[in-house]
N, C-alpha and C. Protein backbone atom coordinates (compact mmCIF):
# COMPACT_ATOMS: atom_id res chain seq x y z
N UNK A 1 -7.07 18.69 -9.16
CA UNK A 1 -5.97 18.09 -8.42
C UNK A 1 -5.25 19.17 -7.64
N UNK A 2 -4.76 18.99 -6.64
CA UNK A 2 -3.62 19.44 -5.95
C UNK A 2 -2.78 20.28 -6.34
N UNK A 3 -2.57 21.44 -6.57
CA UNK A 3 -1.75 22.72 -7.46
C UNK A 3 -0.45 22.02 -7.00
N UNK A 4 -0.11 21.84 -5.34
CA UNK A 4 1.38 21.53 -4.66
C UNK A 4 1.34 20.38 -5.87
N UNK A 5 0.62 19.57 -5.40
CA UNK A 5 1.05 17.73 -6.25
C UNK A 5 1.19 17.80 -8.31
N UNK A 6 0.71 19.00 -8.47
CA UNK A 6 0.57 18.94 -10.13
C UNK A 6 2.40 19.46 -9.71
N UNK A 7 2.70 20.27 -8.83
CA UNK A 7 3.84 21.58 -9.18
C UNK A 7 4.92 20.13 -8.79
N UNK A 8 4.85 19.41 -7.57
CA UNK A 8 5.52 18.34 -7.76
C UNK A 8 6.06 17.46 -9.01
N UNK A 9 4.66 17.11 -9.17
CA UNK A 9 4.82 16.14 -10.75
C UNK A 9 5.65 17.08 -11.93
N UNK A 10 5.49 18.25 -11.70
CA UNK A 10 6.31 19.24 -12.83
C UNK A 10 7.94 19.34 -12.56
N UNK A 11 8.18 19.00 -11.39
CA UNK A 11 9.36 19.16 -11.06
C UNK A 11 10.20 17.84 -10.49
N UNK A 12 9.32 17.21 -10.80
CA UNK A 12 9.69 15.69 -10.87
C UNK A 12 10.09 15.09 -12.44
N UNK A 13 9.60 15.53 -13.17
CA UNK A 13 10.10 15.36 -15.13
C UNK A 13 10.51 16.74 -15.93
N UNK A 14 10.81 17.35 -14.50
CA UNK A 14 12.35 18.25 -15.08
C UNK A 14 13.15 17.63 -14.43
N UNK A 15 13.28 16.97 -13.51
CA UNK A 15 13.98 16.69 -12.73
C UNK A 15 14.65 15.45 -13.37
N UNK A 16 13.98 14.32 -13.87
CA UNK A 16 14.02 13.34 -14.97
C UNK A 16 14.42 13.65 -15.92
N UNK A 17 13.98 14.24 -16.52
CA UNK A 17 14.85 14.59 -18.13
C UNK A 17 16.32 15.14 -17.84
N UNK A 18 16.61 15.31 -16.84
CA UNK A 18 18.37 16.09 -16.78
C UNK A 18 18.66 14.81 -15.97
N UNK A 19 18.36 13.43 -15.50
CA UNK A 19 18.73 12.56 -14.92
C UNK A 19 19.78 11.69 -15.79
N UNK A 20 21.16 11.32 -15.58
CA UNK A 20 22.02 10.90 -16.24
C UNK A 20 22.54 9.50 -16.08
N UNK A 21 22.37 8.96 -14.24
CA UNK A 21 22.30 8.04 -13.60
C UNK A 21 21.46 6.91 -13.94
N UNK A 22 22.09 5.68 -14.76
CA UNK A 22 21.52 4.87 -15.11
C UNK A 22 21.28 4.19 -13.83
N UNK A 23 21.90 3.95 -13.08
CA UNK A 23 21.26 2.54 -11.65
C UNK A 23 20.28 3.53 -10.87
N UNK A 24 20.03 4.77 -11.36
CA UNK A 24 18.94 5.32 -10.50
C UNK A 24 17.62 5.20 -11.20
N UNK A 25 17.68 5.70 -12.40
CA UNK A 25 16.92 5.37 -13.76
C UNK A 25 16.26 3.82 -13.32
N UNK A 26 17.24 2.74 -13.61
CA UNK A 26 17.18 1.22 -13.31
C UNK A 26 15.75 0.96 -11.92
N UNK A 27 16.76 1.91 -11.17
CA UNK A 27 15.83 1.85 -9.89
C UNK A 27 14.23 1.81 -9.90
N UNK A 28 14.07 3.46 -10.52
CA UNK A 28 12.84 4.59 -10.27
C UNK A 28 11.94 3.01 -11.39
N UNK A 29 12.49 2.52 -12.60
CA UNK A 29 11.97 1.90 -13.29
C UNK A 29 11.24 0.74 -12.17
N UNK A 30 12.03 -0.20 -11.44
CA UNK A 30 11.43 -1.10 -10.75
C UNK A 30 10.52 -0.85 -9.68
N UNK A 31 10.54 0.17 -9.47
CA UNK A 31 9.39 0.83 -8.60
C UNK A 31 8.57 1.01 -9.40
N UNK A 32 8.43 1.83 -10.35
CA UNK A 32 7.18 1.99 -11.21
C UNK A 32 6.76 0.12 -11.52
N UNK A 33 7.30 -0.70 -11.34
CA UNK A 33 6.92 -1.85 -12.16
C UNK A 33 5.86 -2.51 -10.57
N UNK A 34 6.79 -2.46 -9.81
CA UNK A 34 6.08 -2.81 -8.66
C UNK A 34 4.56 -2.20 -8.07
N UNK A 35 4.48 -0.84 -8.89
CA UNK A 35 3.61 -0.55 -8.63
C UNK A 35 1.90 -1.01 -9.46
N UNK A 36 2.86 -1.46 -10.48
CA UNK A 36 2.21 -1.86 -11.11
C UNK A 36 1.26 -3.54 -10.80
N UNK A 37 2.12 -4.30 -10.28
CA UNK A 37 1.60 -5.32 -9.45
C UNK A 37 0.69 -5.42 -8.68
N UNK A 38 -0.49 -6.52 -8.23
CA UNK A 38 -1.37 -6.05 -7.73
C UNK A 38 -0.70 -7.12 -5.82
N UNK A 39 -1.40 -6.68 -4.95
CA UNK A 39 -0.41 -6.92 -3.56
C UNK A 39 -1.23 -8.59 -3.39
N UNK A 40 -2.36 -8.60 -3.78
CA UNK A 40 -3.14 -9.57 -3.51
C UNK A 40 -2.21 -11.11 -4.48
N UNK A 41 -1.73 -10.72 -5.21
CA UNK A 41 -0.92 -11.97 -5.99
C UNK A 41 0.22 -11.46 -5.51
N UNK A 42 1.02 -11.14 -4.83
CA UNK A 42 2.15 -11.60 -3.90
C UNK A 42 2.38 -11.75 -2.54
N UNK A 43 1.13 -12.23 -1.94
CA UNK A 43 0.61 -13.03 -0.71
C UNK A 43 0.45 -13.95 -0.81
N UNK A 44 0.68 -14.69 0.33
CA UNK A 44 0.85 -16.06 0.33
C UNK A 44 -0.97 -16.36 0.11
N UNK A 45 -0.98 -18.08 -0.14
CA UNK A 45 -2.69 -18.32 -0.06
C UNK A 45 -2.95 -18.62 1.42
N UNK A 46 -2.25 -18.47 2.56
CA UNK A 46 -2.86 -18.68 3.72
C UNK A 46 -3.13 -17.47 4.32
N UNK A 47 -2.42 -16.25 3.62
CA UNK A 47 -2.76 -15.04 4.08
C UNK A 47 -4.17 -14.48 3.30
N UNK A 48 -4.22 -15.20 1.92
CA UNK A 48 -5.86 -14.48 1.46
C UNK A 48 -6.45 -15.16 1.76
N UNK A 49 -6.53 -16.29 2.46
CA UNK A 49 -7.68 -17.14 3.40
C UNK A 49 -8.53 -16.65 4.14
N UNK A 50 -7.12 -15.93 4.90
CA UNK A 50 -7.53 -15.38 6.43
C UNK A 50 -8.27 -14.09 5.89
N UNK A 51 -7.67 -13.02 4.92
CA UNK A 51 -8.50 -12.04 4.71
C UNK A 51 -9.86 -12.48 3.95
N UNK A 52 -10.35 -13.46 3.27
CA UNK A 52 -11.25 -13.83 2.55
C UNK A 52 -12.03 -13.88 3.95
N UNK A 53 -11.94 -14.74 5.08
CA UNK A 53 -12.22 -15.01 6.02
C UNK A 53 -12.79 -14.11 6.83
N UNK A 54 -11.92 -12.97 7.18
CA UNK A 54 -12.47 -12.12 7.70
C UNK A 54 -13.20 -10.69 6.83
N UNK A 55 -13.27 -11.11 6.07
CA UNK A 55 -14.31 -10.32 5.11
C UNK A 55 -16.01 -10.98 5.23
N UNK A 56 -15.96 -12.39 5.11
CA UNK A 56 -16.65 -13.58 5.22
C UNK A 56 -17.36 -12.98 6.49
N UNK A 57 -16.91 -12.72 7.88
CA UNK A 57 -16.90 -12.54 9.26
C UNK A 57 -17.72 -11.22 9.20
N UNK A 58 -16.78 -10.16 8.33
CA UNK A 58 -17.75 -8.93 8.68
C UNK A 58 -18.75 -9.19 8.28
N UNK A 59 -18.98 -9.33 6.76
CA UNK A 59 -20.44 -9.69 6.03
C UNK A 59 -21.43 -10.54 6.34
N UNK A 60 -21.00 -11.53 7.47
CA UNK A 60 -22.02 -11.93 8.51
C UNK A 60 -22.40 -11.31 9.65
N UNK A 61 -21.60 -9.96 10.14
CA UNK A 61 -22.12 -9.41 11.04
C UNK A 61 -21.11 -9.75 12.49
N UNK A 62 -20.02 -10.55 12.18
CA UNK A 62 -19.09 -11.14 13.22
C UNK A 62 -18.35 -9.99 13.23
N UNK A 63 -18.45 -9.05 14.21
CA UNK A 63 -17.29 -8.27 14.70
C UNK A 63 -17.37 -7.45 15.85
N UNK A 64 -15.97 -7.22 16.26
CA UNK A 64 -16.02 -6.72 17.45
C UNK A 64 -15.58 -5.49 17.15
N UNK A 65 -16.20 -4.36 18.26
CA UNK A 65 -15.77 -3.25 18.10
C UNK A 65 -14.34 -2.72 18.68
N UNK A 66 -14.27 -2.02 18.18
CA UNK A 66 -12.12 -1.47 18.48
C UNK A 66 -12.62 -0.97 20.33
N UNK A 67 -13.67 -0.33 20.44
CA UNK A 67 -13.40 -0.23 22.26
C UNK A 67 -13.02 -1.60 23.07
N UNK A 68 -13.54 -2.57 22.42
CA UNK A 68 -13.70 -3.99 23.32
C UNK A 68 -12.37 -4.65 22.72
N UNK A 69 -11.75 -4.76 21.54
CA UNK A 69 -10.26 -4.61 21.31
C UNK A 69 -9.55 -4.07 22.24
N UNK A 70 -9.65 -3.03 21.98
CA UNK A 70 -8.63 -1.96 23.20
C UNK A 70 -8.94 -2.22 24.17
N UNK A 71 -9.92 -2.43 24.54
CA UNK A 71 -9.67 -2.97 26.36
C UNK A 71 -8.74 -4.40 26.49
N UNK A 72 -8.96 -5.33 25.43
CA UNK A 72 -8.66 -6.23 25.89
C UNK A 72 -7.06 -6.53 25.44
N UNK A 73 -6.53 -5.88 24.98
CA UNK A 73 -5.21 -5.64 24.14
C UNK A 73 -4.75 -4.60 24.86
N UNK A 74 -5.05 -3.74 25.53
CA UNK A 74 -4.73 -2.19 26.23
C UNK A 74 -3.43 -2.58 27.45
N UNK A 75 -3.36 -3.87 27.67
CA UNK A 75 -1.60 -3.46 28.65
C UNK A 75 -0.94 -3.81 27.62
N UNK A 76 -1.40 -4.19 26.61
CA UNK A 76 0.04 -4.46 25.36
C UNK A 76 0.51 -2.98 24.62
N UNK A 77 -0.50 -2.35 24.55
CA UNK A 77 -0.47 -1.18 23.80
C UNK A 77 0.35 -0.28 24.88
């Protein structure tokens, strides 16, 4: 792993253990919980349709390439 990201994580639970702030505590907790959630069960079912769909699309071979996108999207961009 990452020497910076281990030296992070080391100074992230020193940093925690001297933390005194319960509504921050409260906080860091609901983030960890959220992370824990998976994103696919808090989408709607018309949004995993569409991605089922276009998964469906690639795996048949239905797709367009990003040059022919970008041209055709390119005065929006």
């Amino acid at each position: 792993m990452d020497l910076s990201l281990e030296n992070k994580k080391i100074e992230l639970i020193q940093w925690l253990s001297t933390l005194n702030d319960k509504y921050l505590i409260d906080k860091l907790m609901e983030l960890r919980e959220k992370e824990k959630t998976d994103w696919w069960n808090e989408i709607s079912a018309d949004e995993r349709e569409s991605i089922e769909k276009g998964i469906q699309d690639a795996d048949n071979g239905k797709l367009t390439s990003h040059s022919t996108v970008k041209g055709i999207y390119e005065k929006w961009l």
